[in-house]
N, C-alpha and C. Protein backbone atom coordinates (compact mmCIF):
# COMPACT_ATOMS: atom_id res chain seq x y z
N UNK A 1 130.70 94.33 83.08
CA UNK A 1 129.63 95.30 82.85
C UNK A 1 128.33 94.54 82.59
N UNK A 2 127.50 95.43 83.14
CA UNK A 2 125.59 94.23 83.29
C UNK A 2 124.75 95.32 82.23
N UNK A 3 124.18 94.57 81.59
CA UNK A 3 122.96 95.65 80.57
C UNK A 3 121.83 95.48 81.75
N UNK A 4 121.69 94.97 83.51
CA UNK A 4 120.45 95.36 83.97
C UNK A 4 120.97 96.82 84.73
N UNK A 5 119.81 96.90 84.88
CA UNK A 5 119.39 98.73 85.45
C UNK A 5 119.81 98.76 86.89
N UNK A 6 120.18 99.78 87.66
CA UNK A 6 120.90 99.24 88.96
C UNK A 6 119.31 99.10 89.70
N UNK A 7 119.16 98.60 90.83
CA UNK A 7 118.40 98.13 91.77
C UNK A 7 118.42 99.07 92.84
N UNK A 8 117.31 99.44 92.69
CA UNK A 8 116.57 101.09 93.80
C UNK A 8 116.86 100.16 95.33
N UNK A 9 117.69 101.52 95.78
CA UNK A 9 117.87 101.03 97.08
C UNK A 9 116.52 100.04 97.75
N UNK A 10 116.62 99.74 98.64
CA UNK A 10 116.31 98.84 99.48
C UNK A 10 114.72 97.88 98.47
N UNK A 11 115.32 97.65 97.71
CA UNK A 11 114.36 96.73 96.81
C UNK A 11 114.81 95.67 96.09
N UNK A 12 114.11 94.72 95.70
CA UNK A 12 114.69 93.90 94.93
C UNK A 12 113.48 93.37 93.39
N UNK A 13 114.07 92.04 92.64
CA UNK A 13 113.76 92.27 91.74
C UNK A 13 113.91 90.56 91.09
N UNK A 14 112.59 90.04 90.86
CA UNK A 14 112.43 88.63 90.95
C UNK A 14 111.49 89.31 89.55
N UNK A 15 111.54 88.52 88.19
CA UNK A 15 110.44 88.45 87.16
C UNK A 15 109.22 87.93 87.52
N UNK A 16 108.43 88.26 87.12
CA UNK A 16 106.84 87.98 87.56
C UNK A 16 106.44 86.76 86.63
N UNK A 17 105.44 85.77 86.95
CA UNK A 17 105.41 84.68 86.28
C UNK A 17 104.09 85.15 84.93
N UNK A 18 103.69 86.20 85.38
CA UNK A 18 102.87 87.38 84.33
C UNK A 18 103.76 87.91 83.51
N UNK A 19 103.63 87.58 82.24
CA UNK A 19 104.18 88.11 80.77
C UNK A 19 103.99 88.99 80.28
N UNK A 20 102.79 89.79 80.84
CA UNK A 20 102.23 91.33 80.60
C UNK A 20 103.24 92.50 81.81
N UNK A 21 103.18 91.69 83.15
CA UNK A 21 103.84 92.69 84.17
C UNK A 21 105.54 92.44 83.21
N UNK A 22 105.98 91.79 83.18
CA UNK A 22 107.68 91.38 82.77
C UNK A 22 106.95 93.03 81.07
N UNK A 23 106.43 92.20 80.34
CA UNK A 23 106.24 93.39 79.17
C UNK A 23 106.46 94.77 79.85
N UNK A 24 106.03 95.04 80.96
CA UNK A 24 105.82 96.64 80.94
C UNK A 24 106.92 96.97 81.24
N UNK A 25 107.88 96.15 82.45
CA UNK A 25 109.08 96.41 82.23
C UNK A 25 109.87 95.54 83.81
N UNK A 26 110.84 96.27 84.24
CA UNK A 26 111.67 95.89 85.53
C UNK A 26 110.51 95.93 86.84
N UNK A 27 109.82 95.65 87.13
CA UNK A 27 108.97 96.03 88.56
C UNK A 27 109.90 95.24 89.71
N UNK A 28 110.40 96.56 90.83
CA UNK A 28 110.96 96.39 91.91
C UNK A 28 109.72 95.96 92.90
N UNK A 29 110.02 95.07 94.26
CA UNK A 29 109.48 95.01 94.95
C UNK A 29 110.17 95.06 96.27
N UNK A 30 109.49 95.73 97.88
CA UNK A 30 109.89 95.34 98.84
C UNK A 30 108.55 95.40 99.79
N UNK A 31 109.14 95.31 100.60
CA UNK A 31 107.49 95.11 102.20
C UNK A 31 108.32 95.77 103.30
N UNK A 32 107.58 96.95 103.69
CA UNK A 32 107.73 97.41 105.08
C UNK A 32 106.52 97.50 105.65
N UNK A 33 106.99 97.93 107.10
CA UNK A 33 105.32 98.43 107.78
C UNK A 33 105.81 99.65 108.37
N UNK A 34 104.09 100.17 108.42
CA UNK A 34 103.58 101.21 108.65
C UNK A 34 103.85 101.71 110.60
N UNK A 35 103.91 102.85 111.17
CA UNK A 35 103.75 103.15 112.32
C UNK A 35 102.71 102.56 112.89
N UNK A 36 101.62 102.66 112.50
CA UNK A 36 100.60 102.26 113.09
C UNK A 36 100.37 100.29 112.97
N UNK A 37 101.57 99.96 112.03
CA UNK A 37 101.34 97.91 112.12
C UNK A 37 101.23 97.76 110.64
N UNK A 38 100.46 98.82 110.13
CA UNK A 38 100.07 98.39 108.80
C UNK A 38 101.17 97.70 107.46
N UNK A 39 101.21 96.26 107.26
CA UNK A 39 101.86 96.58 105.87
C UNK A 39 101.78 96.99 104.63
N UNK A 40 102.71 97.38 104.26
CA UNK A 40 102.75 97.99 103.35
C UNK A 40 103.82 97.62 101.78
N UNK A 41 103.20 97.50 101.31
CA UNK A 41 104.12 96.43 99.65
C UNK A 41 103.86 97.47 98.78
N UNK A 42 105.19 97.53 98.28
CA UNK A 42 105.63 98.88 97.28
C UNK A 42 106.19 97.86 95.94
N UNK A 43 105.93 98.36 94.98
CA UNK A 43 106.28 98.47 93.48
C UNK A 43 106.85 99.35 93.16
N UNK A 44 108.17 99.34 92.17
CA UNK A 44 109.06 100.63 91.59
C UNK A 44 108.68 100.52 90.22
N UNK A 45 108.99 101.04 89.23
CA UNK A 45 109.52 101.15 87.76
C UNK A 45 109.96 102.12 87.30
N UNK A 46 111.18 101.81 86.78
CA UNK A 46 112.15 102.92 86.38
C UNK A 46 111.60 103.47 84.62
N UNK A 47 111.06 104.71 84.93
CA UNK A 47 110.29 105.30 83.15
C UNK A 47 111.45 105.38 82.19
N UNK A 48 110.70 104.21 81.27
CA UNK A 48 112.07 104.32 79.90
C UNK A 48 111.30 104.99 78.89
N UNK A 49 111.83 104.97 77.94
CA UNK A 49 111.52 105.87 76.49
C UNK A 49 110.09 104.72 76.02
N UNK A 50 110.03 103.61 75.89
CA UNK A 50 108.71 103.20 75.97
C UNK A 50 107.62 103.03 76.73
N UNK A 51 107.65 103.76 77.77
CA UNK A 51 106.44 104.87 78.88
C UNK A 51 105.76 105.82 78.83
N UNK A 52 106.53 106.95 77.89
CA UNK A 52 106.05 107.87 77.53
C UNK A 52 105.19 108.57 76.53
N UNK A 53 104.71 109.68 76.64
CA UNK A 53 104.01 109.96 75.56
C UNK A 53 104.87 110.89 74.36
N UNK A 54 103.93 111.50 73.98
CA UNK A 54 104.39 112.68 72.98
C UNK A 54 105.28 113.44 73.82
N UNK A 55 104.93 114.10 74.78
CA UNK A 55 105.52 115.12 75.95
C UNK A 55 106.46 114.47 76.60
N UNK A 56 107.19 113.49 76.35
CA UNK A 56 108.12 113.01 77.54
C UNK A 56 107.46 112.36 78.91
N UNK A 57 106.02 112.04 79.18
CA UNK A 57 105.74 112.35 80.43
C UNK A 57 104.84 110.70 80.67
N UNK A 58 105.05 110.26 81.15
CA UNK A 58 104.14 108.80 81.97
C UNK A 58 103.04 108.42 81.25
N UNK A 59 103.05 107.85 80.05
CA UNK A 59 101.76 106.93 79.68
C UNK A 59 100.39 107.05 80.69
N UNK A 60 99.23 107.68 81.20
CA UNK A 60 98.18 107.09 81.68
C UNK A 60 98.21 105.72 81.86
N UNK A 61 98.35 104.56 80.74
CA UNK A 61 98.24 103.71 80.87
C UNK A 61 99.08 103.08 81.95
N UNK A 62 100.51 103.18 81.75
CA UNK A 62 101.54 102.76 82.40
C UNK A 62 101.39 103.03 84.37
N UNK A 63 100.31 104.60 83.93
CA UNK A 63 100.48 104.55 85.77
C UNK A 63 98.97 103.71 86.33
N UNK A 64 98.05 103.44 85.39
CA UNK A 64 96.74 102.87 85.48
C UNK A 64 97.24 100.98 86.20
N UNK A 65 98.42 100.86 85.06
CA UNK A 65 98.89 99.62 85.51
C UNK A 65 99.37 99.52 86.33
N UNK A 66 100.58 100.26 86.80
CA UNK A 66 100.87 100.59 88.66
C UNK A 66 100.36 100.69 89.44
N UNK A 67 98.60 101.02 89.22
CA UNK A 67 97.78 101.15 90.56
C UNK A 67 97.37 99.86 90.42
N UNK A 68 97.10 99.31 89.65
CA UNK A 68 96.56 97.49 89.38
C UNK A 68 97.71 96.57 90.48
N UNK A 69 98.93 96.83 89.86
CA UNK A 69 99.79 96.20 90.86
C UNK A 69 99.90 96.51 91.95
N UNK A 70 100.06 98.11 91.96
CA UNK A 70 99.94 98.49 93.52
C UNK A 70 99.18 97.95 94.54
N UNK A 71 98.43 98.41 94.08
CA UNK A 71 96.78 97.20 95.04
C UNK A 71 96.99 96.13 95.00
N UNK A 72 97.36 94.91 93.98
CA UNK A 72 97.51 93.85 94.18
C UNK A 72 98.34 93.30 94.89
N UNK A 73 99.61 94.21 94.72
CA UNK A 73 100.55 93.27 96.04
C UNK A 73 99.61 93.24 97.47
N UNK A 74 99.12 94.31 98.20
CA UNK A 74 99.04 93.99 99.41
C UNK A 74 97.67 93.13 99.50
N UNK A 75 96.98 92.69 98.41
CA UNK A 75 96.04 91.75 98.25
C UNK A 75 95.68 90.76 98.05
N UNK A 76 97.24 90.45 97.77
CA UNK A 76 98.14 89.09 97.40
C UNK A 76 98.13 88.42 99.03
N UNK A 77 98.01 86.91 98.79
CA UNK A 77 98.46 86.53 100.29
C UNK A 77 99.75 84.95 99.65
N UNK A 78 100.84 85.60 99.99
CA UNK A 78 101.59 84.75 99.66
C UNK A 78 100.95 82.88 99.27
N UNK A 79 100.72 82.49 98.61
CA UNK A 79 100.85 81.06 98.60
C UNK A 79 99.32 80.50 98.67
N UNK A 80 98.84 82.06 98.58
CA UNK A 80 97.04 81.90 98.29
C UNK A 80 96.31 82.31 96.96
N UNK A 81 94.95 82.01 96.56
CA UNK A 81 94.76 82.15 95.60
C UNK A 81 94.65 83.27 95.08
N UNK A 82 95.23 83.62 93.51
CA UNK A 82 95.06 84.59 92.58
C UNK A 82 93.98 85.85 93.19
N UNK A 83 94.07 87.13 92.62
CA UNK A 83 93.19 88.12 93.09
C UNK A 83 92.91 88.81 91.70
N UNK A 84 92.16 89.36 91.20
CA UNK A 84 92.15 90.07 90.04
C UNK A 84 91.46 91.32 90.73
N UNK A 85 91.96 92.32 90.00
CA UNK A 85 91.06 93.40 90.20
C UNK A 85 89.91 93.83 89.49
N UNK A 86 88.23 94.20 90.12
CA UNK A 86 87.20 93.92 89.75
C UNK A 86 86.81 95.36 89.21
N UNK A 87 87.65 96.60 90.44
CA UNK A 87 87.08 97.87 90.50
C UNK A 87 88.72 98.70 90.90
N UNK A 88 89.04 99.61 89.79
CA UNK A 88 90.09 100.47 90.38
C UNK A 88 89.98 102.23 89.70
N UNK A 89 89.58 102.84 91.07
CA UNK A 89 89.69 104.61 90.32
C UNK A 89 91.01 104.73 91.00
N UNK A 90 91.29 105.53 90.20
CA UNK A 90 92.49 106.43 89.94
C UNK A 90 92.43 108.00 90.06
N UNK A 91 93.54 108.84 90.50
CA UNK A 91 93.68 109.96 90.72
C UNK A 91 94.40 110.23 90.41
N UNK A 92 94.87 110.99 88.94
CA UNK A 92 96.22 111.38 88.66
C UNK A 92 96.52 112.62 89.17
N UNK A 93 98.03 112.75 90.04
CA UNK A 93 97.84 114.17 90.25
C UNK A 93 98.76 115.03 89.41
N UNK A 94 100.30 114.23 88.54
CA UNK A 94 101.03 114.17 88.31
C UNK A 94 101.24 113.02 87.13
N UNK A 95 102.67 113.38 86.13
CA UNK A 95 103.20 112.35 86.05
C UNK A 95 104.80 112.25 85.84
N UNK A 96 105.15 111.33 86.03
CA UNK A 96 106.85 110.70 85.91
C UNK A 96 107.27 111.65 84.59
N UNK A 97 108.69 112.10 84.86
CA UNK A 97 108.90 111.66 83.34
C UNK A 97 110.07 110.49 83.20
N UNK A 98 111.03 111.12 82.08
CA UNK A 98 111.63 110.10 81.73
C UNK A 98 112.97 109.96 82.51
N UNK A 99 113.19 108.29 83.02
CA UNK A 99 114.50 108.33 84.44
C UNK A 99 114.08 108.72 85.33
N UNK A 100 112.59 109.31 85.56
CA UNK A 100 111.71 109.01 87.31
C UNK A 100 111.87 107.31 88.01
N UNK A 101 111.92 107.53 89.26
CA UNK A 101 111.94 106.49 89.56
C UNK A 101 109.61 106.25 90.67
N UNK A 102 109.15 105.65 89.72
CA UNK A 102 108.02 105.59 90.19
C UNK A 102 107.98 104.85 91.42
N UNK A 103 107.42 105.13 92.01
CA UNK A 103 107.53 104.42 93.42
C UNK A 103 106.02 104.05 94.10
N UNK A 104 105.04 103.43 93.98
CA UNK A 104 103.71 102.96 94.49
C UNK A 104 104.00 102.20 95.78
N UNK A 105 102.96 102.79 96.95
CA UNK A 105 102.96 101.56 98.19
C UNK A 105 101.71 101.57 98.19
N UNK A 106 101.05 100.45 98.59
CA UNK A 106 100.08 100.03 98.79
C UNK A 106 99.54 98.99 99.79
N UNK A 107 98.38 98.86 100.05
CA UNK A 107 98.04 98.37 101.87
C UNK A 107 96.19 98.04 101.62
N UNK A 108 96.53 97.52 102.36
CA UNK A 108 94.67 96.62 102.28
C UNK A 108 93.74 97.64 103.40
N UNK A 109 92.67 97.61 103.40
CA UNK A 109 91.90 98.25 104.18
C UNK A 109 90.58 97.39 104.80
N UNK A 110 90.81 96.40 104.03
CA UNK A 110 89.47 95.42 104.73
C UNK A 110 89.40 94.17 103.55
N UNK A 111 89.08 93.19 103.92
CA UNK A 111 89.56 91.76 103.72
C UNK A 111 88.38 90.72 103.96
N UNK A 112 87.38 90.44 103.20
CA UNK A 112 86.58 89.57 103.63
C UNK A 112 86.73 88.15 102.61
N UNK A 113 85.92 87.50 102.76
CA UNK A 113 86.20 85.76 102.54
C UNK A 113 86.22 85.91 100.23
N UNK A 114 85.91 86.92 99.93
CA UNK A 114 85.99 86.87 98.75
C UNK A 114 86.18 88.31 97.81
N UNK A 115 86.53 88.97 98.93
CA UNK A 115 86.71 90.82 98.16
C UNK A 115 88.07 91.09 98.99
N UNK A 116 88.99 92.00 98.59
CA UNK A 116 89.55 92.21 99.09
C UNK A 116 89.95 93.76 98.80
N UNK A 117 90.01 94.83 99.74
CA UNK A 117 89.82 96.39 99.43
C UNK A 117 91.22 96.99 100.09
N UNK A 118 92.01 97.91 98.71
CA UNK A 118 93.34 97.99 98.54
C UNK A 118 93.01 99.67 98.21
N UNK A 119 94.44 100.72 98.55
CA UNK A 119 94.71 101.52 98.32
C UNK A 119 96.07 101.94 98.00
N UNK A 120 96.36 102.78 97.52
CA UNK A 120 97.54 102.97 97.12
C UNK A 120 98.12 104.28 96.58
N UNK A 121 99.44 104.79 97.27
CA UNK A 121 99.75 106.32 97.10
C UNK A 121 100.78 106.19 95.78
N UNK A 122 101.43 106.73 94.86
CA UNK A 122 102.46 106.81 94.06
C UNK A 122 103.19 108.16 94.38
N UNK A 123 104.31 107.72 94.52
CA UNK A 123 105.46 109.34 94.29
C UNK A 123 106.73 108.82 93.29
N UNK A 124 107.03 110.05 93.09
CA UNK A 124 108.83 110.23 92.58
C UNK A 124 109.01 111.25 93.42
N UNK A 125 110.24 110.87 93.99
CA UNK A 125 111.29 111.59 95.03
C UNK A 125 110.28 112.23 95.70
N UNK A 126 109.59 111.33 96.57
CA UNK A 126 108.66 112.35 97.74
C UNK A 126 107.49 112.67 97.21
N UNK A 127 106.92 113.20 95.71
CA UNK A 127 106.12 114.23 95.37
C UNK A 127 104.86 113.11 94.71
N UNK A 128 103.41 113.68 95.32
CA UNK A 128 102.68 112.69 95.04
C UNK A 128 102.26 112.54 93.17
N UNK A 129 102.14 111.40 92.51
CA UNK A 129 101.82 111.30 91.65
C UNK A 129 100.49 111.04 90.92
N UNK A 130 99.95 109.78 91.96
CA UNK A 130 98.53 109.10 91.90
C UNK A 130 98.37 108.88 93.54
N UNK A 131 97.06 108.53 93.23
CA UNK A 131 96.08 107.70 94.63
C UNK A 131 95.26 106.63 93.51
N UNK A 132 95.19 105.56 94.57
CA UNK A 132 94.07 105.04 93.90
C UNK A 132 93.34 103.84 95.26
N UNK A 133 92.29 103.52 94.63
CA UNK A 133 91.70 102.40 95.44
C UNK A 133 91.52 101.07 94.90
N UNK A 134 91.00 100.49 94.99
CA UNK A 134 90.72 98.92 94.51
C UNK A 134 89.92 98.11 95.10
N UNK A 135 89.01 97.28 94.46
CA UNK A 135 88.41 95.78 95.01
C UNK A 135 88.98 94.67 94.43
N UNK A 136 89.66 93.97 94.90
CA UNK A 136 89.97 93.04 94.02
C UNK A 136 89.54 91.65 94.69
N UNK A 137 89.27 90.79 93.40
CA UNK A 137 88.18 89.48 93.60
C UNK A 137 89.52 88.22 93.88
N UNK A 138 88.95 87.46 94.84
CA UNK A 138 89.77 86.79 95.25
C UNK A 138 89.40 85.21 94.76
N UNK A 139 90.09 84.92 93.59
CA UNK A 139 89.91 83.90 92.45
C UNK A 139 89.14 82.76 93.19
N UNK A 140 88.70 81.68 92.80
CA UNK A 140 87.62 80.77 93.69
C UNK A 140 86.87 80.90 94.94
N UNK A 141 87.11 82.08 95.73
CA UNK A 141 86.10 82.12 96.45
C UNK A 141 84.87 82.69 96.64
C-alpha cells in the first residue's frame, strides 16, 4: 500500500525543483497538441482540505497559482532560461471543490527574444473553471 495519490490518467508526476510549487502540492504534468499543431502543456492538482476555503471551494489563491504555472509550462523551453511571470489576469468562472481534479492547459501565443505571451483554459470534468493570460519575462534576456 502507497500513501501517494493515484496518477490522473495520462499524466505524470516528477517534483519541481521549486519548493513553493512542491508546497502547494502534487502538480501532474503532460504535453499534447492541438488540431491545429499547437502545443499544449497541462498541469493537474488534485484539491485537498488545504485548498479550500470556509465553503469547501478552491482557494482564489490556489487557482491564481495554477494560472502562473499554467502559462509557464508552455513558456518554458526545455533546457532554456528561467521565465517569470511579469503580467497575469485571471477569469474566475468557477471553482473546484474538494477531490476535483483541476486540470489547466496552456499554450503560447507569441514569443519574442525576451517576452513570452501564454494563455490558459482550467476545467474539472469538462466544465470551465478559469481563463487566463500571461507575459512572462524570459530571465537574462
Amino acid at each position: 500500500m502507497t500513501d501517494q495519490p493515484e496518477l490522473p490518467e495520462g499524466y505524470s508526476h516528477t517534483p519541481s525543483p521549486s519548493a513553493f510549487i512542491n508546497h502547494i502540492g502534487r502538480i501532474y504534468h503532460r504535453r499534447t497538441t492541438a488540431e491545429d499543431g499547437t502545443e499544449l502543456v497541462w498541469a493537474a492538482l488534485r484539491i485537498e482540505p488545504h485548498h479550500v476555503n470556509t465553503w469547501g471551494l478552491a482557494h482564489a489563491a490556489v487557482m491564481a497559482g495554477m494560472a502562473d504555472i499554467g502559462t509557464a509550462g508552455p513558456a518554458y523551453v526545455d533546457g532554456g532560461p528561467p521565465v517569470v511571470v511579469i503580467d497575469l489576469a485571471t477569469q474566475f468562472i468557477a471553482a473546484p471543490k474538494l477531490g476535483d481534479l483541476l486540470e489547466v492547459k496552456g499554450w503560447t501565443t507569441k514569443r519574442t527574444r525576451s517576452l513570452v505571451f501564454a494563455q490558459a483554459r482550467a476545467e474539472v470534468a469538462g466544465q470551465l473553471i478559469f481563463t487566463a493570460t500571461a507575459i512572462h519575462k524570459i530571465v537574462g534576456a
